[in-house]
PDB file of N, CA and C in Angstrom:
ATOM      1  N   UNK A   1       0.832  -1.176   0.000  1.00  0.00           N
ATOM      2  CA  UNK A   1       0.000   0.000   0.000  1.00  0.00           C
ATOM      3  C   UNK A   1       0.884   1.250   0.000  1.00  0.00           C
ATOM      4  N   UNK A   2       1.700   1.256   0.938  1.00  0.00           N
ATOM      5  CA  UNK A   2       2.736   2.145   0.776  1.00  0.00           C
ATOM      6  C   UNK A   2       3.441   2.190  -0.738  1.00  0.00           C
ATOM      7  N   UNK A   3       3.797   1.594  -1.572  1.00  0.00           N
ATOM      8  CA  UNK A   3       4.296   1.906  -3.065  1.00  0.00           C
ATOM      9  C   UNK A   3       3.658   2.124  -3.437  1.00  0.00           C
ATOM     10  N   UNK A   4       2.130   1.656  -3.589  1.00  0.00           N
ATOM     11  CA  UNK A   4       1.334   2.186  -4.463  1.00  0.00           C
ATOM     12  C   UNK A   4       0.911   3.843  -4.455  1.00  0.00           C
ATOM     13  N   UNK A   5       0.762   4.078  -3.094  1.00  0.00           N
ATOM     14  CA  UNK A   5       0.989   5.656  -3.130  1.00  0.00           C
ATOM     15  C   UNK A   5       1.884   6.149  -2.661  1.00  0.00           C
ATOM     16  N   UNK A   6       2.817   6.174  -3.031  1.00  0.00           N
ATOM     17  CA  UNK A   6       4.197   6.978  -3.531  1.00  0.00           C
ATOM     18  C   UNK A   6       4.309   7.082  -4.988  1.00  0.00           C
ATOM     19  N   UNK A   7       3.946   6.037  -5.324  1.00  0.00           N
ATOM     20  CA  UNK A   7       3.800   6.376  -7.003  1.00  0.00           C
ATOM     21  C   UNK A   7       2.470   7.222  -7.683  1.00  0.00           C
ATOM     22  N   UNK A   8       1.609   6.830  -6.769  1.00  0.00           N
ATOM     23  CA  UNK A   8       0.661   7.748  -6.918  1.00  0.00           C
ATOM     24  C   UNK A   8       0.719   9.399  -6.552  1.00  0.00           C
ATOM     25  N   UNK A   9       1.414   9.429  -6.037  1.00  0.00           N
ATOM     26  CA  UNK A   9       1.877  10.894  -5.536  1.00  0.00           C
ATOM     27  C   UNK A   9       3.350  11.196  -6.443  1.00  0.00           C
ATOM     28  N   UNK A  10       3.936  10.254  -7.301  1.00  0.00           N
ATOM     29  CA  UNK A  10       4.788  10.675  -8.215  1.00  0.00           C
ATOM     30  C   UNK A  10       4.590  10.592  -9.387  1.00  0.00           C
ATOM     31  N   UNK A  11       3.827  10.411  -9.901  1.00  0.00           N
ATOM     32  CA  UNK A  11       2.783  10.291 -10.407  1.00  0.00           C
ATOM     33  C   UNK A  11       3.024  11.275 -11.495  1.00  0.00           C
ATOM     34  N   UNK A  12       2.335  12.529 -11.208  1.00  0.00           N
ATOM     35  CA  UNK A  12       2.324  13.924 -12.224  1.00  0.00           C
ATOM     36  C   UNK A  12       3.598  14.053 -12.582  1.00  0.00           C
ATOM     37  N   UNK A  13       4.547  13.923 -11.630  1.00  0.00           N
ATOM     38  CA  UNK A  13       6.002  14.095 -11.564  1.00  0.00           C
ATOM     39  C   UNK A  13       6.843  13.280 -12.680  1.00  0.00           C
ATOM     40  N   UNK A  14       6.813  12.007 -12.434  1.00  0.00           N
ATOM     41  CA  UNK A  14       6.952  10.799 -13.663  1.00  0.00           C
ATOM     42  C   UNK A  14       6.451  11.278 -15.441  1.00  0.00           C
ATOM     43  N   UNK A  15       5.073  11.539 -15.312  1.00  0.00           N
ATOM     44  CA  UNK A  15       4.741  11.434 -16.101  1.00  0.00           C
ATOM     45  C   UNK A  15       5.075  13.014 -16.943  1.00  0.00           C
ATOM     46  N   UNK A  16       5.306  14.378 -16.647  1.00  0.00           N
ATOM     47  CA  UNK A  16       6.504  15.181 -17.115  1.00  0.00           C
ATOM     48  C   UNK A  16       7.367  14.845 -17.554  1.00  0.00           C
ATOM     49  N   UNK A  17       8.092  13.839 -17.029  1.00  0.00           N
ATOM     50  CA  UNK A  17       9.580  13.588 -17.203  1.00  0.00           C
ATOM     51  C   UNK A  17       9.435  12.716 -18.195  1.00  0.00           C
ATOM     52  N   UNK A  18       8.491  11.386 -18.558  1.00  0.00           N
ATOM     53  CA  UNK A  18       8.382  10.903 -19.744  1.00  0.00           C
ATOM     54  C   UNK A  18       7.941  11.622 -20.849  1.00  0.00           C
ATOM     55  N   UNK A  19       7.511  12.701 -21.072  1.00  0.00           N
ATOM     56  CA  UNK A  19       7.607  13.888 -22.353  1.00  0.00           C
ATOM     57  C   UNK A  19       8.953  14.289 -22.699  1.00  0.00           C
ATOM     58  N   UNK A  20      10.202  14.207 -22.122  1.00  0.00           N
ATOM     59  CA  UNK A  20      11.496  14.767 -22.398  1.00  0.00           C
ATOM     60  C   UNK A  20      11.846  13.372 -23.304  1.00  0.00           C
ATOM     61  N   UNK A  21      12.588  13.946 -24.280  1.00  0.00           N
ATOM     62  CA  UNK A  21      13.542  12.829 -25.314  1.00  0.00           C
ATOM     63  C   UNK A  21      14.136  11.727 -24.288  1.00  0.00           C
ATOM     64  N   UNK A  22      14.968  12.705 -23.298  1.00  0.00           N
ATOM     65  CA  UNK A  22      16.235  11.472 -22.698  1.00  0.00           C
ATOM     66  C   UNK A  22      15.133  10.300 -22.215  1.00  0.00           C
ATOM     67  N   UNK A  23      14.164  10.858 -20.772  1.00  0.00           N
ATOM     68  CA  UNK A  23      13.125  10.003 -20.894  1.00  0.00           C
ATOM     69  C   UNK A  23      12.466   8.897 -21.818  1.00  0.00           C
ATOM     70  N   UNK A  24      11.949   9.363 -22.804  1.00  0.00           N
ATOM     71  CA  UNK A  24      11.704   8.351 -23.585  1.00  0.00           C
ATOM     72  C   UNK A  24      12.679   7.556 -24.704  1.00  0.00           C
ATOM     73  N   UNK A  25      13.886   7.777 -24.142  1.00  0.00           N
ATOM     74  CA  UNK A  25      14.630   6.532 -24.837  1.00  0.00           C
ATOM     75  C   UNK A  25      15.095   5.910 -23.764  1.00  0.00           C
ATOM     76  N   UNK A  26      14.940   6.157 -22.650  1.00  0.00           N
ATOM     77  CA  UNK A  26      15.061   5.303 -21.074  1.00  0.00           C
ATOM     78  C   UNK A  26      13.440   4.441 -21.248  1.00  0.00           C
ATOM     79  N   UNK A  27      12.555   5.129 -21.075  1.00  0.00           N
ATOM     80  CA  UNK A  27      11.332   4.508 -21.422  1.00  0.00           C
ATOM     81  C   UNK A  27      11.438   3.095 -22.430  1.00  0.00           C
ATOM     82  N   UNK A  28      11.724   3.466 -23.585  1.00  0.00           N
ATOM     83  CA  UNK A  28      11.482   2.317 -24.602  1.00  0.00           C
ATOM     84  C   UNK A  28      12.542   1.126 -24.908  1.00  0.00           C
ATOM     85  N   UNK A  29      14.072   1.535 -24.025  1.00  0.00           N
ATOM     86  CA  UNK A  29      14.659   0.492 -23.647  1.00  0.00           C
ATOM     87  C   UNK A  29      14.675  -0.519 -22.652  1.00  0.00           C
ATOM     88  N   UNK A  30      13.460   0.302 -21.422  1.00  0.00           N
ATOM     89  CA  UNK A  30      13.151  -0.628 -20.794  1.00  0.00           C
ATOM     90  C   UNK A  30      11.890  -1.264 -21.433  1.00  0.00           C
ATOM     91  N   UNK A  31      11.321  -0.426 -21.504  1.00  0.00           N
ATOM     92  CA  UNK A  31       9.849  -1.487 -22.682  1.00  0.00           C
ATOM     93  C   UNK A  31      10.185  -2.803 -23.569  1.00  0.00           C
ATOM     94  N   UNK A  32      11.210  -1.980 -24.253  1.00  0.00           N
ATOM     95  CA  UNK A  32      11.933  -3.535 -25.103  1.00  0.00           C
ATOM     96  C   UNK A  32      12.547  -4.440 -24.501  1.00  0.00           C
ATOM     97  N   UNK A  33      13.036  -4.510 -23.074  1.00  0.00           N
ATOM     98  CA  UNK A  33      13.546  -4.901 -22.271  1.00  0.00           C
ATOM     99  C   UNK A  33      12.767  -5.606 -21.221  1.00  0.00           C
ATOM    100  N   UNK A  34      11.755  -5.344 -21.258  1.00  0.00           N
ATOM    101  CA  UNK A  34      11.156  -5.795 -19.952  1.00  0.00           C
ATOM    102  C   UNK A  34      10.714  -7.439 -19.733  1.00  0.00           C
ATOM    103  N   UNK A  35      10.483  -8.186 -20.501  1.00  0.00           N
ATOM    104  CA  UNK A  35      10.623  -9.808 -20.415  1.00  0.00           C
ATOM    105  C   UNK A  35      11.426 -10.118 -19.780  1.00  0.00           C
ATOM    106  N   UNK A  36      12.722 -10.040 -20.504  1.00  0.00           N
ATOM    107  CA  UNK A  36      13.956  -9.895 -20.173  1.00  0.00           C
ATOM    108  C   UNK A  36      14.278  -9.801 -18.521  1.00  0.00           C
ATOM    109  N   UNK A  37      13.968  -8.770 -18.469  1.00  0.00           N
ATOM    110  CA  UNK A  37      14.318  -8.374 -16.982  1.00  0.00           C
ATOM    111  C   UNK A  37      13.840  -8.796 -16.150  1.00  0.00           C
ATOM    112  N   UNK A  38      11.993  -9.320 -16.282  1.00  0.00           N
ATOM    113  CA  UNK A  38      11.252  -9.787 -15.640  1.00  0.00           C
ATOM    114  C   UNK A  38      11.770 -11.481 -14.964  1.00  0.00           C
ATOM    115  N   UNK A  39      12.408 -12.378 -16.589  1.00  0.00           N
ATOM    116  CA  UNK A  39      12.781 -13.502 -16.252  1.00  0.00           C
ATOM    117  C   UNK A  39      13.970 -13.650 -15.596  1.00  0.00           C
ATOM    118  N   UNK A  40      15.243 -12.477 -15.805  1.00  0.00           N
ATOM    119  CA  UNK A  40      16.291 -12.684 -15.365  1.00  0.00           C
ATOM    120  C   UNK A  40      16.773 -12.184 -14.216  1.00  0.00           C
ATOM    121  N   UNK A  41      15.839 -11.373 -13.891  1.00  0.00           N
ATOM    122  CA  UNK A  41      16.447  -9.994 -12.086  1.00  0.00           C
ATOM    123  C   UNK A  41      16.973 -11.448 -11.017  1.00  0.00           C
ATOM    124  N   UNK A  42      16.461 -12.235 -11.092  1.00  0.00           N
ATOM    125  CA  UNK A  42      16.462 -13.174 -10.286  1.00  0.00           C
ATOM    126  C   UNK A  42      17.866 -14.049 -10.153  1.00  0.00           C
ATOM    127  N   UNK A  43      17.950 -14.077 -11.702  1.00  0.00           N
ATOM    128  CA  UNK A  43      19.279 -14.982 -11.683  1.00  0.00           C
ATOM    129  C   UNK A  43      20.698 -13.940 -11.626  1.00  0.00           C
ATOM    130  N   UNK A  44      20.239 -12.960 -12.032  1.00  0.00           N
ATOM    131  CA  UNK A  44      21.215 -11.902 -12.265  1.00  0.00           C
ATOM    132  C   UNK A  44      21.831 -11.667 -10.383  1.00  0.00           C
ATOM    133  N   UNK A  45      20.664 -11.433  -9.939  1.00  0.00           N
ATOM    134  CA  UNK A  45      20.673 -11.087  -8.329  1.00  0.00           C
ATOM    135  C   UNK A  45      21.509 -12.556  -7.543  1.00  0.00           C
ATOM    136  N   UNK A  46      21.316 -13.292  -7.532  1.00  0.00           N
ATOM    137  CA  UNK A  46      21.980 -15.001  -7.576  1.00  0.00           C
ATOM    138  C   UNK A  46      23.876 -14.846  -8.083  1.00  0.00           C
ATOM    139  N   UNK A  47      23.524 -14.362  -8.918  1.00  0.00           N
ATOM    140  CA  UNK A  47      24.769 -14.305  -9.519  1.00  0.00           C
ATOM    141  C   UNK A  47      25.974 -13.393  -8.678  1.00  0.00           C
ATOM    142  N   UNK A  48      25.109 -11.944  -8.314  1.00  0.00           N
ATOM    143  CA  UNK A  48      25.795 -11.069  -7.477  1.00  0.00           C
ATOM    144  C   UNK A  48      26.128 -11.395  -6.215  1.00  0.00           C
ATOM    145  N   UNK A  49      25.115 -12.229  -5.914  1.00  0.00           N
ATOM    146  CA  UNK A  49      25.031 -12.469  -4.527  1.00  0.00           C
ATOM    147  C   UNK A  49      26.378 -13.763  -4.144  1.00  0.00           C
ATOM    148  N   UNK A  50      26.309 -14.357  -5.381  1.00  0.00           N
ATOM    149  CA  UNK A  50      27.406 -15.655  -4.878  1.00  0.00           C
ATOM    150  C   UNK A  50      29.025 -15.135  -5.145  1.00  0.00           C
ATOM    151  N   UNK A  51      29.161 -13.591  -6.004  1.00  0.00           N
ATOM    152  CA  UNK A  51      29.849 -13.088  -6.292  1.00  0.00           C
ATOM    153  C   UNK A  51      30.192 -12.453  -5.295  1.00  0.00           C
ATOM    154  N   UNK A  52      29.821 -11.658  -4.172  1.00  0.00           N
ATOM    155  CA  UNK A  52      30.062 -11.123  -3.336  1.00  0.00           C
ATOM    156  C   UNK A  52      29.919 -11.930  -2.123  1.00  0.00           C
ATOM    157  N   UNK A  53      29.855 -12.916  -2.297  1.00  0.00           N
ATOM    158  CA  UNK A  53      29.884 -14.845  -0.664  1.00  0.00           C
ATOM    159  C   UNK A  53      31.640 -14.736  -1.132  1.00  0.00           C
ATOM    160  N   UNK A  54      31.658 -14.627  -2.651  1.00  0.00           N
ATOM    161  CA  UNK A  54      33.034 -15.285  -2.554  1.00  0.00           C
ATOM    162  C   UNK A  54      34.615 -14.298  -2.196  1.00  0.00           C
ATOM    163  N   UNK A  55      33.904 -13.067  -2.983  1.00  0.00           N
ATOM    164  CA  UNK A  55      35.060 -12.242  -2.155  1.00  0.00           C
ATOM    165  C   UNK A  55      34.990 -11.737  -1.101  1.00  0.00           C
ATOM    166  N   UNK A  56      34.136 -11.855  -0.132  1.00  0.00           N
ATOM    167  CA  UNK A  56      33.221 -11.339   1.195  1.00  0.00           C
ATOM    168  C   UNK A  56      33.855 -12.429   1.862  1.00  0.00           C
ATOM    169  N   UNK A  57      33.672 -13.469   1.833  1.00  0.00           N
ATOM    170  CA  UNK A  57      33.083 -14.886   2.492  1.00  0.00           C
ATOM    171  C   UNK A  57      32.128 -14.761   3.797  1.00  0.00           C
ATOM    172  N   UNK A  58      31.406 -13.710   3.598  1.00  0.00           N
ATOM    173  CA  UNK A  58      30.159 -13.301   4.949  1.00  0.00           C
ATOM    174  C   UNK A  58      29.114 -13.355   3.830  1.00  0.00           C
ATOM    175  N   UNK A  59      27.944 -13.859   4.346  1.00  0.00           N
ATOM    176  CA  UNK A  59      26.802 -13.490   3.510  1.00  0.00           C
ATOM    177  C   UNK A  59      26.052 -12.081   3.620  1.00  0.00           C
ATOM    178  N   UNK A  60      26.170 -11.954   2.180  1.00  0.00           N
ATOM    179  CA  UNK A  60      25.924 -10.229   1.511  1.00  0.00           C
ATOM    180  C   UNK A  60      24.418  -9.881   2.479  1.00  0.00           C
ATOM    181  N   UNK A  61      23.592 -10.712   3.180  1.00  0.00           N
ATOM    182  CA  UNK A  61      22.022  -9.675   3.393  1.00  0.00           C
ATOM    183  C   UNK A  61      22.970 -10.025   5.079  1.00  0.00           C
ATOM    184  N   UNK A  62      22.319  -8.961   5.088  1.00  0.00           N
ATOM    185  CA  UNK A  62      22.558  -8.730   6.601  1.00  0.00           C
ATOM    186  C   UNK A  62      21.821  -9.227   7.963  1.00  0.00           C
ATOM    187  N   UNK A  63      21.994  -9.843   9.117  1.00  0.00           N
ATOM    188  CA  UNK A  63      21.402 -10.539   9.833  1.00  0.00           C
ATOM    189  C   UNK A  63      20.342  -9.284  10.716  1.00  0.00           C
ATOM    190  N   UNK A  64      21.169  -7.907  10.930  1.00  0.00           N
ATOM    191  CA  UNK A  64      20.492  -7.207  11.442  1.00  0.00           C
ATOM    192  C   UNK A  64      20.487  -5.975  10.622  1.00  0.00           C
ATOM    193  N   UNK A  65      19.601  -4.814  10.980  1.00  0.00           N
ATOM    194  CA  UNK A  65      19.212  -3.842  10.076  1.00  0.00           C
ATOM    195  C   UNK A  65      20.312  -2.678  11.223  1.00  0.00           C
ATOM    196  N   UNK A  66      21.024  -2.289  10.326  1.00  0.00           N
ATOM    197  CA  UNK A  66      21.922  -1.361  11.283  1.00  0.00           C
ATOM    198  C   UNK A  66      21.895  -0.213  10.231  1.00  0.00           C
ATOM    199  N   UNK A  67      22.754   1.391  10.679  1.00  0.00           N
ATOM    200  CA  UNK A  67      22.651   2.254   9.626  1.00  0.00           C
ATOM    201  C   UNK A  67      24.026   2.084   8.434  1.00  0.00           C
ATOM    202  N   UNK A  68      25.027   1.370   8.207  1.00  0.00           N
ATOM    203  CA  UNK A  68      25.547   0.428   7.675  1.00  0.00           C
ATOM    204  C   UNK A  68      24.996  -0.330   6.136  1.00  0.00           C
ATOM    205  N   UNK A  69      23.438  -1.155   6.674  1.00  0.00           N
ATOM    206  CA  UNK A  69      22.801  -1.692   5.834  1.00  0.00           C
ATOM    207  C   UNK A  69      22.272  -0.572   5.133  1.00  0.00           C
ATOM    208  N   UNK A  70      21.975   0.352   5.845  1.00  0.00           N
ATOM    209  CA  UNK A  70      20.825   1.538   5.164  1.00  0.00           C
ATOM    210  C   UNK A  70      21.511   2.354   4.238  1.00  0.00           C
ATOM    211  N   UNK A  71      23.010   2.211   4.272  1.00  0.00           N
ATOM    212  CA  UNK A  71      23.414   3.426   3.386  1.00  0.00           C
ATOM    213  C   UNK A  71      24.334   2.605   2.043  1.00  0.00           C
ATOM    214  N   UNK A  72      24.347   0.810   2.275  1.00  0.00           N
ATOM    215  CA  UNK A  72      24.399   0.151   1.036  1.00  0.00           C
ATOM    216  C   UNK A  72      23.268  -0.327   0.690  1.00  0.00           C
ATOM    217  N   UNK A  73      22.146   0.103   0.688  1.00  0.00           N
ATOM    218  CA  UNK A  73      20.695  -0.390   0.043  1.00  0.00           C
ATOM    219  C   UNK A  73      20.999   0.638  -1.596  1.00  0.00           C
ATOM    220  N   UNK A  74      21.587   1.655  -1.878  1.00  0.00           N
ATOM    221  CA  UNK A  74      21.618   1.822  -3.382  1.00  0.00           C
ATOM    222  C   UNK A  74      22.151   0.770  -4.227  1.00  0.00           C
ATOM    223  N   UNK A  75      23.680   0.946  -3.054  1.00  0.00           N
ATOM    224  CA  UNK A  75      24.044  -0.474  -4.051  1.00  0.00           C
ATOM    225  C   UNK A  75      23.771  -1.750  -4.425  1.00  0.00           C
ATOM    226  N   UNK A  76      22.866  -2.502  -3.010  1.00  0.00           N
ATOM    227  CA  UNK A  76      22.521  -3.458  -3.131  1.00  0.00           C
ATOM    228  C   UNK A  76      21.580  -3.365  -4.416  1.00  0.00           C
ATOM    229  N   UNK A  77      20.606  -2.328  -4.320  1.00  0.00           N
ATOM    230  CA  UNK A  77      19.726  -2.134  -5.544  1.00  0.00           C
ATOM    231  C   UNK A  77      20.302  -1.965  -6.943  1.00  0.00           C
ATOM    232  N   UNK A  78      21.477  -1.398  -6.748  1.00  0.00           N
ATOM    233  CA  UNK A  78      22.166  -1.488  -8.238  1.00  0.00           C
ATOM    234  C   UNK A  78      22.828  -2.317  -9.191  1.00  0.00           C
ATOM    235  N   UNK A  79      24.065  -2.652  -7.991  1.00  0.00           N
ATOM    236  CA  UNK A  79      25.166  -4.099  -8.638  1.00  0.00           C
ATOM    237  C   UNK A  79      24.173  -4.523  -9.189  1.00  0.00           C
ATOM    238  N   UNK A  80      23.302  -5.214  -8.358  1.00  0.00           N
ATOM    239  CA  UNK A  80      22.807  -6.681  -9.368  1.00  0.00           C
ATOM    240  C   UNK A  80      22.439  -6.351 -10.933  1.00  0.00           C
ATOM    241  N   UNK A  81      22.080  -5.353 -11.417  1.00  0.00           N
ATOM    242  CA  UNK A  81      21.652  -5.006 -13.035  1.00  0.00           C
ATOM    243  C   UNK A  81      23.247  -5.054 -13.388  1.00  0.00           C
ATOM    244  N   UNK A  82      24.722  -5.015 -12.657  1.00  0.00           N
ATOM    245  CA  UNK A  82      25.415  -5.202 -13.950  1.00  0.00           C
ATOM    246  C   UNK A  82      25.823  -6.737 -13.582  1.00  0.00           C
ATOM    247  N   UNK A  83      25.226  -7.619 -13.329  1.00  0.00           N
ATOM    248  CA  UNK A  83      25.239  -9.083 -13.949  1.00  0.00           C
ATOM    249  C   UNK A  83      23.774  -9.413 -14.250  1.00  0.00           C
ATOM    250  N   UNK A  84      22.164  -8.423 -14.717  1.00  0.00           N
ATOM    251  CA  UNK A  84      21.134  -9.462 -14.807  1.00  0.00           C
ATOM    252  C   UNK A  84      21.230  -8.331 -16.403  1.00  0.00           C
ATOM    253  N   UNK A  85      22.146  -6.978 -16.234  1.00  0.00           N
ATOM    254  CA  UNK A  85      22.066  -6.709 -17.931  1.00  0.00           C
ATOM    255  C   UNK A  85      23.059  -7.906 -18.904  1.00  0.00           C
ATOM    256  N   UNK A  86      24.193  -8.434 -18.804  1.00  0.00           N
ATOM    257  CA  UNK A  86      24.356  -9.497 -19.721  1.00  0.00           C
ATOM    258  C   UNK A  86      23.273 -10.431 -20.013  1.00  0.00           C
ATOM    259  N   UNK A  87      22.655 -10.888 -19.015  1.00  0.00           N
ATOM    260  CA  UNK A  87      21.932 -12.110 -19.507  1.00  0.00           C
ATOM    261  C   UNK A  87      20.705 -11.801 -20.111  1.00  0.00           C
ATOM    262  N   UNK A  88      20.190 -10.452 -19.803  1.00  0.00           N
ATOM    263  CA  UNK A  88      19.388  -9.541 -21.150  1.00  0.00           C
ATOM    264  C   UNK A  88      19.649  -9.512 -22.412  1.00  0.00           C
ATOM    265  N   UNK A  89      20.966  -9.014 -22.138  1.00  0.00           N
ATOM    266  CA  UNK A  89      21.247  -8.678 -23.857  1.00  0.00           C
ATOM    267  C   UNK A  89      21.472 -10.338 -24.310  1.00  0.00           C
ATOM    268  N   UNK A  90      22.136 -11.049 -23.701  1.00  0.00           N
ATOM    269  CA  UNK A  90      22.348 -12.733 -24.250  1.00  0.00           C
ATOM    270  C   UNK A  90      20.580 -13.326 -24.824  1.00  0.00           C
ATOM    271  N   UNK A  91      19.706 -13.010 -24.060  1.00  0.00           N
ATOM    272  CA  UNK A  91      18.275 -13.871 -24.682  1.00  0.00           C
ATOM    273  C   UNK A  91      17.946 -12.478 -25.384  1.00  0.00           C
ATOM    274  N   UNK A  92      18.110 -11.413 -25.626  1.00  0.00           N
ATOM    275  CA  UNK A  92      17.967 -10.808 -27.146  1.00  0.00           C
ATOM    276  C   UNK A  92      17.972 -11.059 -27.842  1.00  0.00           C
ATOM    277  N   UNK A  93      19.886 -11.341 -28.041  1.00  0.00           N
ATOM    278  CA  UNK A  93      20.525 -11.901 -29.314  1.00  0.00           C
ATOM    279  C   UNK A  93      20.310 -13.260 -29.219  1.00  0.00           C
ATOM    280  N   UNK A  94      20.148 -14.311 -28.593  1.00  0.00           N
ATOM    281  CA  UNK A  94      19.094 -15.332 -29.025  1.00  0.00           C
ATOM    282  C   UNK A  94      18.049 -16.022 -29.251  1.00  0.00           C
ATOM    283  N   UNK A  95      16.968 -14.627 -29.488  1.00  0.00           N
ATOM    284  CA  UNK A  95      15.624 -14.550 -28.969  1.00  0.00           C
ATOM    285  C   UNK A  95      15.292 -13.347 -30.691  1.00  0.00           C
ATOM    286  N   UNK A  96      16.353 -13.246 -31.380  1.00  0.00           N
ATOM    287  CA  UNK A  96      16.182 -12.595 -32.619  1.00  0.00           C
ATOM    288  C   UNK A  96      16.105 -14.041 -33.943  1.00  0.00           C
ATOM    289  N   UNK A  97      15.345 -13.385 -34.604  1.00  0.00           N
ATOM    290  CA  UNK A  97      14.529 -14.248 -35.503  1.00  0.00           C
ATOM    291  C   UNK A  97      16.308 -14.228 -36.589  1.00  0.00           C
ATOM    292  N   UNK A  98      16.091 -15.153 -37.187  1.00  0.00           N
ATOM    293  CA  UNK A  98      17.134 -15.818 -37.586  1.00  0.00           C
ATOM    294  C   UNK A  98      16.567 -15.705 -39.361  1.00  0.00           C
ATOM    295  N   UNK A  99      17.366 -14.980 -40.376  1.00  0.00           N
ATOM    296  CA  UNK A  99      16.887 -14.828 -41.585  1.00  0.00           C
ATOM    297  C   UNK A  99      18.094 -15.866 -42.457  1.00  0.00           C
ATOM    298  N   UNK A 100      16.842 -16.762 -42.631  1.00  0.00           N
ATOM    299  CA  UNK A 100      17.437 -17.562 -43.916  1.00  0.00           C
ATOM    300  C   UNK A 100      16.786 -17.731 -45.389  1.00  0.00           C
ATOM    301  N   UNK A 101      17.675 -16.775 -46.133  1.00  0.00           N
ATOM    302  CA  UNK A 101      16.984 -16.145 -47.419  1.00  0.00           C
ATOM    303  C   UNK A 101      16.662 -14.838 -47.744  1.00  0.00           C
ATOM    304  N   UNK A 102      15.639 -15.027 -48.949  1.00  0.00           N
ATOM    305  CA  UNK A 102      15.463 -13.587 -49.318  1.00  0.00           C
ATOM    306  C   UNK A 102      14.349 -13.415 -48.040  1.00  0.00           C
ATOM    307  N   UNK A 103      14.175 -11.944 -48.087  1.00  0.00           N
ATOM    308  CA  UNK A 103      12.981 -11.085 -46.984  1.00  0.00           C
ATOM    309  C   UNK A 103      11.689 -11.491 -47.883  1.00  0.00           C
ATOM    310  N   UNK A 104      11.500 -11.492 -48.924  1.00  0.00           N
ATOM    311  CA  UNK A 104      10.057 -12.396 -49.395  1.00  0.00           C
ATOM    312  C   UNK A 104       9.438 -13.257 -49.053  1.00  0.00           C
ATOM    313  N   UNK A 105      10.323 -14.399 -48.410  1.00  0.00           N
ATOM    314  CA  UNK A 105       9.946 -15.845 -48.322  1.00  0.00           C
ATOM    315  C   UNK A 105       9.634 -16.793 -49.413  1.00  0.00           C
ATOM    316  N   UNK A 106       9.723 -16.353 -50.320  1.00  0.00           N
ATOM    317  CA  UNK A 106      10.007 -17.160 -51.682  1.00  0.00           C
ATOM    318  C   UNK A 106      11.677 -17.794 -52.018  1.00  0.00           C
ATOM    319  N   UNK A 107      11.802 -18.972 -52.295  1.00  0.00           N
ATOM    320  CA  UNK A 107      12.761 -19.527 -51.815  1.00  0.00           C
ATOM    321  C   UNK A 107      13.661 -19.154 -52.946  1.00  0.00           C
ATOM    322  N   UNK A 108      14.998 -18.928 -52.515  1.00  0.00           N
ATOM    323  CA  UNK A 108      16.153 -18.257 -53.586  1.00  0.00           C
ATOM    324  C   UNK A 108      16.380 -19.056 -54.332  1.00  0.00           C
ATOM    325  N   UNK A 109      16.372 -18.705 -55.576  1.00  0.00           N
ATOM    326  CA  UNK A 109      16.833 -19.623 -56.879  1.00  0.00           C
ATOM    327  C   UNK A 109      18.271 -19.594 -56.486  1.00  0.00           C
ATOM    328  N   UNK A 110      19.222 -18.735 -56.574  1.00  0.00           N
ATOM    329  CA  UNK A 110      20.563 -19.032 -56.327  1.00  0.00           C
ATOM    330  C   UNK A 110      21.079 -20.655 -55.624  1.00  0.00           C
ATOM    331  N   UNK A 111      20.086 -21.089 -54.901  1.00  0.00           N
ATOM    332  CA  UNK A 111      20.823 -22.038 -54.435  1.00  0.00           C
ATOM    333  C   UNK A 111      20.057 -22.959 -55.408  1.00  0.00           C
ATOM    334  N   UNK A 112      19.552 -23.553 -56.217  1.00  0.00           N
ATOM    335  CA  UNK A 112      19.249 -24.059 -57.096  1.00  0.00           C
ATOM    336  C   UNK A 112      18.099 -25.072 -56.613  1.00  0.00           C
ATOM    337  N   UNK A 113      17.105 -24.400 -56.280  1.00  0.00           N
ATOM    338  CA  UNK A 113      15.442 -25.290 -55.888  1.00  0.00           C
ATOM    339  C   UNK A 113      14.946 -25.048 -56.565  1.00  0.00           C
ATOM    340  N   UNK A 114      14.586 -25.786 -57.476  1.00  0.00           N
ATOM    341  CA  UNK A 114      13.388 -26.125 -58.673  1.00  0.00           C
ATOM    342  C   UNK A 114      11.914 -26.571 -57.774  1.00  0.00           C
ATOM    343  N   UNK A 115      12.111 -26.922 -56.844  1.00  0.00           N
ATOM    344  CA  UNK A 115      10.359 -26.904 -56.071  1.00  0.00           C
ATOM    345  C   UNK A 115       9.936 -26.169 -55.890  1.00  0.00           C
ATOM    346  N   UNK A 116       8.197 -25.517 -56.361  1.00  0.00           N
ATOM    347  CA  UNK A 116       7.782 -24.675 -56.137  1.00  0.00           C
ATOM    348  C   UNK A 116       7.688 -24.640 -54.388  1.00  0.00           C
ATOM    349  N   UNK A 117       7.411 -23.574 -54.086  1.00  0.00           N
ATOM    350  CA  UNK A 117       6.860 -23.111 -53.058  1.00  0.00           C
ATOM    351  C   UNK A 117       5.951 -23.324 -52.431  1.00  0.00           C
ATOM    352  N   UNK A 118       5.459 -24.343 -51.058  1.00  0.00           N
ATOM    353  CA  UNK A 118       3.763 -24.577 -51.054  1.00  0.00           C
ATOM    354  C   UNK A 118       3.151 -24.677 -49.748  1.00  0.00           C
ATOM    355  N   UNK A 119       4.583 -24.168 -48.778  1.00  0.00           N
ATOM    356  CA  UNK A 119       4.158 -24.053 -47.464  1.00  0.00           C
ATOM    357  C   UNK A 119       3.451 -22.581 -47.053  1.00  0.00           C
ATOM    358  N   UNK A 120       3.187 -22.483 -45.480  1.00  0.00           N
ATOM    359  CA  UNK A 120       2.229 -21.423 -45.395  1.00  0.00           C
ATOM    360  C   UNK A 120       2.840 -19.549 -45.362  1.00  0.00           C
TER     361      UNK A 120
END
């Protein structure tokens, strides 16, 4: 309840700031992005987390809430996007349609097919 109105009260604020250019190319890279992010925050976060067990060797969440924890909560919120952005851009680029042939779909004579054409 609490996020929901904070955003509701940022609201007018947000939505200004998505009328500016820079905005909306932040906007539409996360738009194009957002599967992506949805399936991977998780593993990405996993990833950071065993990354920082190993040069730490303490586990990264903290047992108690001290002011310590409170003033690495940016980072905690941040690191993890630079290991869950590789595995974004990785199911992009293998999640892009794969062109074999001409852009018609009529099959290239160059390679020498005398069968007509008769799929859908």
């Amino acid at each position: 309840v609490l996020q929901t109105g904070l955003l509701l009260l940022l609201r007018p604020w947000l939505l200004d700031r998505l009328e500016r250019e820079r905005w909306q190319r932040f906007k539409e890279l996360l738009t194009k992005n957002a599967m992506g992010l949805y399936l991977l925050h998780t593993s990405g976060l996993a990833i950071w987390l065993a990354a920082v067990h190993l040069v730490d060797r303490k586990a990264p969440l903290a047992r108690e809430i001290s002011l310590g924890w409170w003033l690495t909560r940016p980072l905690a919120l941040t690191l993890p996007l630079l290991t869950t952005w590789p595995l974004v851009a990785l199911l992009n680029r293998l999640s892009r349609p794969k062109h074999s042939g001409p852009a018609s779909g009529a099959p290239d004579d160059a390679a020498g097919s005398t069968t007509p054409h008769t799929g859908p």
